[in-house]
Protein backbone atom coordinates (compact mmCIF):
# COMPACT_ATOMS: atom_id res chain seq x y z
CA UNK A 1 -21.53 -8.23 19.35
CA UNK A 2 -18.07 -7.34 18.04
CA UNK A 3 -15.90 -7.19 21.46
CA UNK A 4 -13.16 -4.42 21.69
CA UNK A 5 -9.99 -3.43 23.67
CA UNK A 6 -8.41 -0.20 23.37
CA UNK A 7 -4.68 -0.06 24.40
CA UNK A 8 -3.42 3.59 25.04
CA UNK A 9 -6.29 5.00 27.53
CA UNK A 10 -5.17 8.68 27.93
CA UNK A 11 -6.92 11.29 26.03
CA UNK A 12 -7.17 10.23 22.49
CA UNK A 13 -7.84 6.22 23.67
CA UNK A 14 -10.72 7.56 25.87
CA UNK A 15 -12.49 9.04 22.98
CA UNK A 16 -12.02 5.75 21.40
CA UNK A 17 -13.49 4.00 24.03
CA UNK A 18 -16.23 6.74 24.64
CA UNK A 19 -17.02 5.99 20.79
CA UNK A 20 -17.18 2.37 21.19
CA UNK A 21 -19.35 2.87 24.13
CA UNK A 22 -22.06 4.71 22.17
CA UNK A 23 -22.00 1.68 19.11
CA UNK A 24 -24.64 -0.67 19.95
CA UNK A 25 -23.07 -3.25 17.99
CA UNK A 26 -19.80 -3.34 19.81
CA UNK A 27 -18.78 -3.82 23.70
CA UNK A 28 -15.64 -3.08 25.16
CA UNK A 29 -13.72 -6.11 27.61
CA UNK A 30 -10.50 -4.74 28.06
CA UNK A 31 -8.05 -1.80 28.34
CA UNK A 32 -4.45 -1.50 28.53
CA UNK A 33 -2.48 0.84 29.58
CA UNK A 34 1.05 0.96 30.92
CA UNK A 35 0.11 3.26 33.60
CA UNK A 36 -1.55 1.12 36.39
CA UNK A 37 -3.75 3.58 37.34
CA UNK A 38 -5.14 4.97 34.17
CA UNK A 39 -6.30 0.96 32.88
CA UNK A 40 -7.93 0.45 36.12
CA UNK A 41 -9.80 4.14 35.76
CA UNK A 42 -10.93 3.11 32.34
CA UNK A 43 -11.60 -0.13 32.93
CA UNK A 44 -14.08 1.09 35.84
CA UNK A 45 -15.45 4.23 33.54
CA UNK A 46 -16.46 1.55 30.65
CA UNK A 47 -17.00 -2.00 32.74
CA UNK A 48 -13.82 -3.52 31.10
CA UNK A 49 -10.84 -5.46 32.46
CA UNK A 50 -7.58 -3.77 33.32
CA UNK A 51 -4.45 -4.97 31.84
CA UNK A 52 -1.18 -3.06 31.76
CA UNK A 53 0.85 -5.77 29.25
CA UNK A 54 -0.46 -6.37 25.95
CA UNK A 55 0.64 -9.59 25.24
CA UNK A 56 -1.45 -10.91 28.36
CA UNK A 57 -4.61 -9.35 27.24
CA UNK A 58 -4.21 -10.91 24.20
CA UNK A 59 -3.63 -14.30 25.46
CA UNK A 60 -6.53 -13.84 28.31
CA UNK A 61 -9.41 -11.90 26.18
CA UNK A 62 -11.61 -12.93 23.29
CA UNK A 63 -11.28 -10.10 20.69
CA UNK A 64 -12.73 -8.95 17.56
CA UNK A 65 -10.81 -5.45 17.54
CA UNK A 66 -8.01 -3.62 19.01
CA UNK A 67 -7.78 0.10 18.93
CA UNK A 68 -4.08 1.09 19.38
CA UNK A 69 -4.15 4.51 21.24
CA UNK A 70 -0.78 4.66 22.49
CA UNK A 71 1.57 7.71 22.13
CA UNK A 72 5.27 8.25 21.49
CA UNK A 73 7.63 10.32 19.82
CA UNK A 74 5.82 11.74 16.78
CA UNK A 75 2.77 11.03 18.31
CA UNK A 76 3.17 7.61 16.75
CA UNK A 77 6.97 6.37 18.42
CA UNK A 78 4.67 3.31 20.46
CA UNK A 79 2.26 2.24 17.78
CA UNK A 80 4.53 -0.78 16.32
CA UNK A 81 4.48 -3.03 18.95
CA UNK A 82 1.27 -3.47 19.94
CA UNK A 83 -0.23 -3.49 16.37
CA UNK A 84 2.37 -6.11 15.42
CA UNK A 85 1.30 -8.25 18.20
CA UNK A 86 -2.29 -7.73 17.72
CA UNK A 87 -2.21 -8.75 14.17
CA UNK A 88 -0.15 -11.45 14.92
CA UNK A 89 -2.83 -12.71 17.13
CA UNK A 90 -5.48 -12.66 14.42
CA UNK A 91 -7.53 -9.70 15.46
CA UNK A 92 -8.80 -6.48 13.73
CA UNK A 93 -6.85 -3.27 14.13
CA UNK A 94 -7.48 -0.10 14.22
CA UNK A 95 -4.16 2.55 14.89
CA UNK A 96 -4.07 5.92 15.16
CA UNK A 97 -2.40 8.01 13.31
CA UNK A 98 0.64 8.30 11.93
CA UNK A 99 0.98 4.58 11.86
CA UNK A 100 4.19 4.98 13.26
CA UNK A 101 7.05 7.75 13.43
CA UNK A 102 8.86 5.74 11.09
CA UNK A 103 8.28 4.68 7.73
CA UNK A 104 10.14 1.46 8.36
CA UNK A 105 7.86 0.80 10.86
CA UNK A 106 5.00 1.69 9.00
CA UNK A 107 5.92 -0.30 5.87
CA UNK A 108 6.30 -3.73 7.95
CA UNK A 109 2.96 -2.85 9.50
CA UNK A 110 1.01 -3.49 6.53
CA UNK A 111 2.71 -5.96 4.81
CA UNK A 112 2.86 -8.23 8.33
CA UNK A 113 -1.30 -7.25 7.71
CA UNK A 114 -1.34 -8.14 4.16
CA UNK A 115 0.58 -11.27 4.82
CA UNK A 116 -2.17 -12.37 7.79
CA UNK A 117 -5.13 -11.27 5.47
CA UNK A 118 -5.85 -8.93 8.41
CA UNK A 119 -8.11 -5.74 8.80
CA UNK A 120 -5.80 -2.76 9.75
CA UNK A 121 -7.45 0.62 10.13
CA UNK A 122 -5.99 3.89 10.84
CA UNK A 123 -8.42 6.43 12.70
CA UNK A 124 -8.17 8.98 9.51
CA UNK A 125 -11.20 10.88 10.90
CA UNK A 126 -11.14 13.75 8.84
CA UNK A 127 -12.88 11.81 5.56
CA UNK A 128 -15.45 10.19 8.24
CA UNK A 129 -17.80 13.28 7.81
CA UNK A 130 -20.84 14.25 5.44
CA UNK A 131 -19.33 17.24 3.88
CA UNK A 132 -16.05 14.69 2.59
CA UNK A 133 -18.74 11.96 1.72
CA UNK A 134 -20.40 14.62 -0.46
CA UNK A 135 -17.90 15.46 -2.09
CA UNK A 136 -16.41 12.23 -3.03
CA UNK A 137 -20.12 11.35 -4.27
CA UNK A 138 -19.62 14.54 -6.79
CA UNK A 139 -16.50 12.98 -7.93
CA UNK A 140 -17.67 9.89 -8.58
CA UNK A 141 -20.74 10.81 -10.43
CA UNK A 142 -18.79 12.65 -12.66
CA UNK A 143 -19.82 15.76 -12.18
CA UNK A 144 -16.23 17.60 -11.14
CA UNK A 145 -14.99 16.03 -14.57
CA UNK A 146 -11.47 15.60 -14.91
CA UNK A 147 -10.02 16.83 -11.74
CA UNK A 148 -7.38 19.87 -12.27
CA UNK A 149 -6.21 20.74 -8.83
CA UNK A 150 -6.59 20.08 -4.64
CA UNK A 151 -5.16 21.88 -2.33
CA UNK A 152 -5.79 21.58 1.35
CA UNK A 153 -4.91 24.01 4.46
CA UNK A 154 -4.39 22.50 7.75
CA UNK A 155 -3.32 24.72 10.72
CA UNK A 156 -3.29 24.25 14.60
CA UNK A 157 -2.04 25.65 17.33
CA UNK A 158 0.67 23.00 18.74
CA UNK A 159 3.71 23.96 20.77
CA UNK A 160 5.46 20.45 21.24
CA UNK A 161 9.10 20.02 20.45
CA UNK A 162 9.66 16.91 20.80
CA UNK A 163 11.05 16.38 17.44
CA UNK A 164 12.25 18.28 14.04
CA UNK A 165 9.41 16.77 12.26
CA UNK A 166 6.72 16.29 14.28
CA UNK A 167 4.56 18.77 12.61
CA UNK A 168 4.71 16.92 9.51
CA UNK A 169 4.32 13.32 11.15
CA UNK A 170 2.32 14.10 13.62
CA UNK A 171 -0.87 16.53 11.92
CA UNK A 172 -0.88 15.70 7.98
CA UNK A 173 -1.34 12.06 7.90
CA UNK A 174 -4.73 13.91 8.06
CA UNK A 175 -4.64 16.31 5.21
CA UNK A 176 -2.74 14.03 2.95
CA UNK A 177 -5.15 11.22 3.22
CA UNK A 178 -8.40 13.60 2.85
CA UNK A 179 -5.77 14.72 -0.60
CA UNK A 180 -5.93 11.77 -1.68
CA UNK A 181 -9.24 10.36 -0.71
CA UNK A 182 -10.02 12.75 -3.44
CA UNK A 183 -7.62 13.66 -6.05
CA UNK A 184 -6.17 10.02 -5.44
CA UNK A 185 -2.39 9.26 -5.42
CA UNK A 186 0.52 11.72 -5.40
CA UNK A 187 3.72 11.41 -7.41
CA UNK A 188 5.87 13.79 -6.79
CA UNK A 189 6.28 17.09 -3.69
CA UNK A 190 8.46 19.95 -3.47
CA UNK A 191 8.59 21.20 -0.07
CA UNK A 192 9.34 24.56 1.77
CA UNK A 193 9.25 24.98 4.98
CA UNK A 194 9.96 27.99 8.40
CA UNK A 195 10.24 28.06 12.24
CA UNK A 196 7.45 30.45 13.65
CA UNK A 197 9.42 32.92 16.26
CA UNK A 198 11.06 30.82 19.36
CA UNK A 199 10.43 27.65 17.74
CA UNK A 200 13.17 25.09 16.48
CA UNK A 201 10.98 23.11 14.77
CA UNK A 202 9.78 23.24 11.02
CA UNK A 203 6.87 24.50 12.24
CA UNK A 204 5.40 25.63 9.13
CA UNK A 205 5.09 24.14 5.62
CA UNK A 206 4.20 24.89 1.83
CA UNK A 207 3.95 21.60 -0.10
CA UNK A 208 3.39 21.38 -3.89
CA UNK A 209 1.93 17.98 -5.66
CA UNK A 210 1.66 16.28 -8.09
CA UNK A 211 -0.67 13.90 -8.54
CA UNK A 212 -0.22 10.15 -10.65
CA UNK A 213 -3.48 11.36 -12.84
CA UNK A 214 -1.69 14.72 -13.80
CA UNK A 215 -3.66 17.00 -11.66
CA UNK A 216 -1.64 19.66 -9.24
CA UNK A 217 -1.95 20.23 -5.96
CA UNK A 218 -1.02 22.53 -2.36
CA UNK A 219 -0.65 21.44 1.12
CA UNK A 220 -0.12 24.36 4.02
CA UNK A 221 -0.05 23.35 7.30
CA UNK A 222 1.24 25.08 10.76
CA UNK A 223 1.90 24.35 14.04
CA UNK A 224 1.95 28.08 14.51
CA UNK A 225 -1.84 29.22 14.40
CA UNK A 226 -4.90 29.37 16.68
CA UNK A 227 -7.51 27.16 17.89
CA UNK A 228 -9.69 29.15 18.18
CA UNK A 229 -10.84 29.84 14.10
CA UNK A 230 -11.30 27.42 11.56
CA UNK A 231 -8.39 25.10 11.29
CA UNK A 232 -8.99 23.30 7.79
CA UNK A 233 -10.05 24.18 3.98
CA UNK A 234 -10.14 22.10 1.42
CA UNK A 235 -10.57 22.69 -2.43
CA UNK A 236 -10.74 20.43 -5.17
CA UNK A 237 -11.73 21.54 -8.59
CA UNK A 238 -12.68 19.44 -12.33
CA UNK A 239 -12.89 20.91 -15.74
CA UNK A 240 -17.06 21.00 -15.00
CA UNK A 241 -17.02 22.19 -11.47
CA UNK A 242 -15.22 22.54 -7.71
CA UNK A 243 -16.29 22.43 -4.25
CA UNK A 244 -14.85 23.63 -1.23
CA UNK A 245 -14.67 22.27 3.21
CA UNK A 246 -14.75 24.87 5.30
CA UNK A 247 -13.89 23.51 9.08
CA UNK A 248 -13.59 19.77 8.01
CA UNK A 249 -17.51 19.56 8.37
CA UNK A 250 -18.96 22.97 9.02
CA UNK A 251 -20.02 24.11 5.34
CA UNK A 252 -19.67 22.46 1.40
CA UNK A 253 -20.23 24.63 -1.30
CA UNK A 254 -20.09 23.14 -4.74
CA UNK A 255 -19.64 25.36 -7.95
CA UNK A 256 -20.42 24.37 -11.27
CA UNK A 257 -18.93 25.71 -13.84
CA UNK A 258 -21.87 26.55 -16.18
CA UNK A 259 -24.05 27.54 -13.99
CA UNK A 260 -24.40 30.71 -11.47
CA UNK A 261 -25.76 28.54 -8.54
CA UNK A 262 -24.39 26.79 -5.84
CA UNK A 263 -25.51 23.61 -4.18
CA UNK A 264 -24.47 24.63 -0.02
CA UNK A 265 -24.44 22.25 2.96
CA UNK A 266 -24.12 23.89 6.08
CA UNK A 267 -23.97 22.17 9.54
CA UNK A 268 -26.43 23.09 11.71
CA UNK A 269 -26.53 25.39 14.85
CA UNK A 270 -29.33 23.08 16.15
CA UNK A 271 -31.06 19.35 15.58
CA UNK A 272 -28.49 17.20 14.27
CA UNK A 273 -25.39 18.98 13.88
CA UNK A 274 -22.28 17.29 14.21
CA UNK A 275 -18.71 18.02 16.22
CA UNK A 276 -15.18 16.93 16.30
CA UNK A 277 -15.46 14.53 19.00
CA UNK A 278 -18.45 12.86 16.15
CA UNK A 279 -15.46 12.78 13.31
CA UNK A 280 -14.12 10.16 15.86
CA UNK A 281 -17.51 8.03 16.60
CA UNK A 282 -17.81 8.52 12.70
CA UNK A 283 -14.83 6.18 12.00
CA UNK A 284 -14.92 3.75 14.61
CA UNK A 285 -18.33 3.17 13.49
CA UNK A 286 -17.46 2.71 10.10
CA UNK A 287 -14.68 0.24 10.87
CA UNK A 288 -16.78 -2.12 13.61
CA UNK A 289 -19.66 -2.10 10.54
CA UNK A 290 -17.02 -3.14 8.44
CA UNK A 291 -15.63 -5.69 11.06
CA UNK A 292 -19.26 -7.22 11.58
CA UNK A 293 -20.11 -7.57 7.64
CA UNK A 294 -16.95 -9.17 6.99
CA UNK A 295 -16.00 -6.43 4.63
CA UNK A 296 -12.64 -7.75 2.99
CA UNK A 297 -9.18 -6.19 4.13
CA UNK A 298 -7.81 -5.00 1.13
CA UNK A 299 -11.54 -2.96 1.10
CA UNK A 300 -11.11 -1.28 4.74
CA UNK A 301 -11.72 2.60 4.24
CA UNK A 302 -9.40 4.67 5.48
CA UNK A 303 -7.14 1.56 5.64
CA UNK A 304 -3.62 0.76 6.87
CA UNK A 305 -2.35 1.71 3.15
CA UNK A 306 -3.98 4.57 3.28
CA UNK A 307 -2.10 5.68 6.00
CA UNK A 308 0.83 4.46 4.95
CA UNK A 309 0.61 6.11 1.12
CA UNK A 310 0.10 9.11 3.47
CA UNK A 311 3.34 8.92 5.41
CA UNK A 312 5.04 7.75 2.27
CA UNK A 313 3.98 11.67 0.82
CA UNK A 314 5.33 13.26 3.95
CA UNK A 315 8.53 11.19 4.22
CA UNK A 316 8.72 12.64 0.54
CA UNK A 317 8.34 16.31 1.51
CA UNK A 318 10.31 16.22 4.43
CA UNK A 319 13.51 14.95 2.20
CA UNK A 320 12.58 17.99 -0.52
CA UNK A 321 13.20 20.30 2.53
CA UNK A 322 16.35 18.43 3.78
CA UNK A 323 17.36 19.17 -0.16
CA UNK A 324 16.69 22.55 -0.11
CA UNK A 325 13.65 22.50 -1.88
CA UNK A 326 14.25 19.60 -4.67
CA UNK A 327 11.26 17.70 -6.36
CA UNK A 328 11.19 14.75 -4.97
CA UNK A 329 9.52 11.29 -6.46
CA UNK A 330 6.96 9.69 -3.41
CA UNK A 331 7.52 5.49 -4.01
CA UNK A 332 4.70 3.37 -4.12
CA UNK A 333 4.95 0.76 -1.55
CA UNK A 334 1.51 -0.08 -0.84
CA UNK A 335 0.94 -2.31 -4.04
């Protein structure tokens, strides 16, 4: 039985811990939260102990993983220090995204991980679905080809302030990891970005890529949308074929290039259809499986360096804006 705590219990570490709940290979001992009251809530919802300081539930509780749910500015401003400590201690870790809201702080992350041979996850939960795991199965048989372009559309409705970039940091760790879990790594972005009405925010963005193989590429993503319509596509096209994700798992269409039909996966209105809330149980499956085999750390999925070769794209586009639009290179500092 792999043994869990989830630090960060508000919304997001609740549906970790609702996930963890439901995998019959994994049981979760302990919560944290800084809030008093919301450990001992979840501690009582899932039959775990209640700890509001991290560095005691380390020292008290036999581990295998910790999911980091905490918040912060960015969405990610609190994610260093428990992570640090965690994989200091010797245990698994899985972190939400973005790793942190800086790329210092991400950068030390997982080398600290890769020094200590440890397994650091990020909850990337848009590639943990059976449209993405189609396509990437199409890709690897060959039978895209050569891939020519990806581009990708994410768009939410989001009306936080809480920082200039938070749009960027805090929604496309997402897109640019599903990016590059196909079309692999980027090389170079130009960026343009525009503040939806009453915002002061770069709420809205148009990123070009490149890509290290050659191919090209388009991120747009808002802050500025609704909720209540589809809020991804993605398209990636070869020299032999392309396929497209409507709603991150609602239909895949694939479309060969020499042929006039279609090979179409739809999600179903009934039996075993599949929601957002499964996109999370998806992942933190995949990463106590992972855990339990003994799957090496340098062959995670959806890994701590792929989050970080994702905020090391965005850090990219958000210094083409501050350059008015200049190409700008994306280092590699994951290898």
């Amino acid at each position: 039985m792999i043994k869990v705590a989830v630090v960060g219990v508000n919304k997001i570490g609740l549906r970790h811990c609702e996930a963890y709940r439901q995998n019959q290979d994994a049981k979760i001992v302990a919560v944290c939260d800084l809030l008093p009251e919301r450990a001992s809530s979840a501690a009582v919802q899932y039959g775990a102990k209640a700890y509001t300081d991290v560095r005691k539930l380390l020292e008290n509780e036999e581990i295998d993983i910790v999911s980091i749910a905490t918040a912060g500015p960015e969405n990610g401003g609190h994610h260093f220090e428990p992570t640090m400590l965690a994989i200091k201690a010797g245990k698994n870790v899985l972190v939400e995204k973005p790793l942190s809201n800086t790329i210092e702080e991400a950068r030390e992350m997982v080398a600290v991980a890769r020094q200590h041979k440890a397994r650091l996850a990020c909850n990337l939960n848009h590639r943990f679905v059976p449209a993405a795991y189609k396509g990437k199965e199409l890709i690897q048989n060959g039978v895209l080809g050569q891939i020519l372009f990806a581009n990708m559309k994410l768009t939410i409705k989001n009306p936080s302030e809480t920082g200039p970039w938070i749009h960027l940091r805090a929604l496309h760790p997402h897109s640019i990891d599903v990016i590059r879990y196909f079309a692999g790594d980027i090389k170079r972005v130009q960026t343009f970005m525009t503040k939806a009405p009453g915002r002061s925010i770069w709420s809205t963005a148009s990123i070009n890529l490149e890509f290290t193989s050659g191919a090209v590429g388009h991120l747009t993503g808002s802050y500025d949308m609704s909720n209540f319509h589809p809020i991804e596509y993605c398209e990636v096209a070869g020299d032999k074929g392309r396929f497209v994700i409507e709603n991150i798992y609602d239909n895949f269409t694939f479309y060969p290039h020499n042929s006039n039909e279609q090979l179409v996966i739809r999600n179903p209105v009934l039996g075993n259809s599949i929601n957002f809330l499964d996109t999370f149980k998806n992942r933190l499956n995949e990463f106590v499986k992972q855990v339990k085999e003994g799957v090496p750390a340098d062959k995670i999925t959806g890994s701590g360096e792929d989050a970080l070769a994702a905020q090391e794209v965005i850090e990219a586009a958000i210094r083409s804006q501050m350059t008015n639009g200049a190409v700008v290179e994306v280092p590699n500092t994951v290898e």
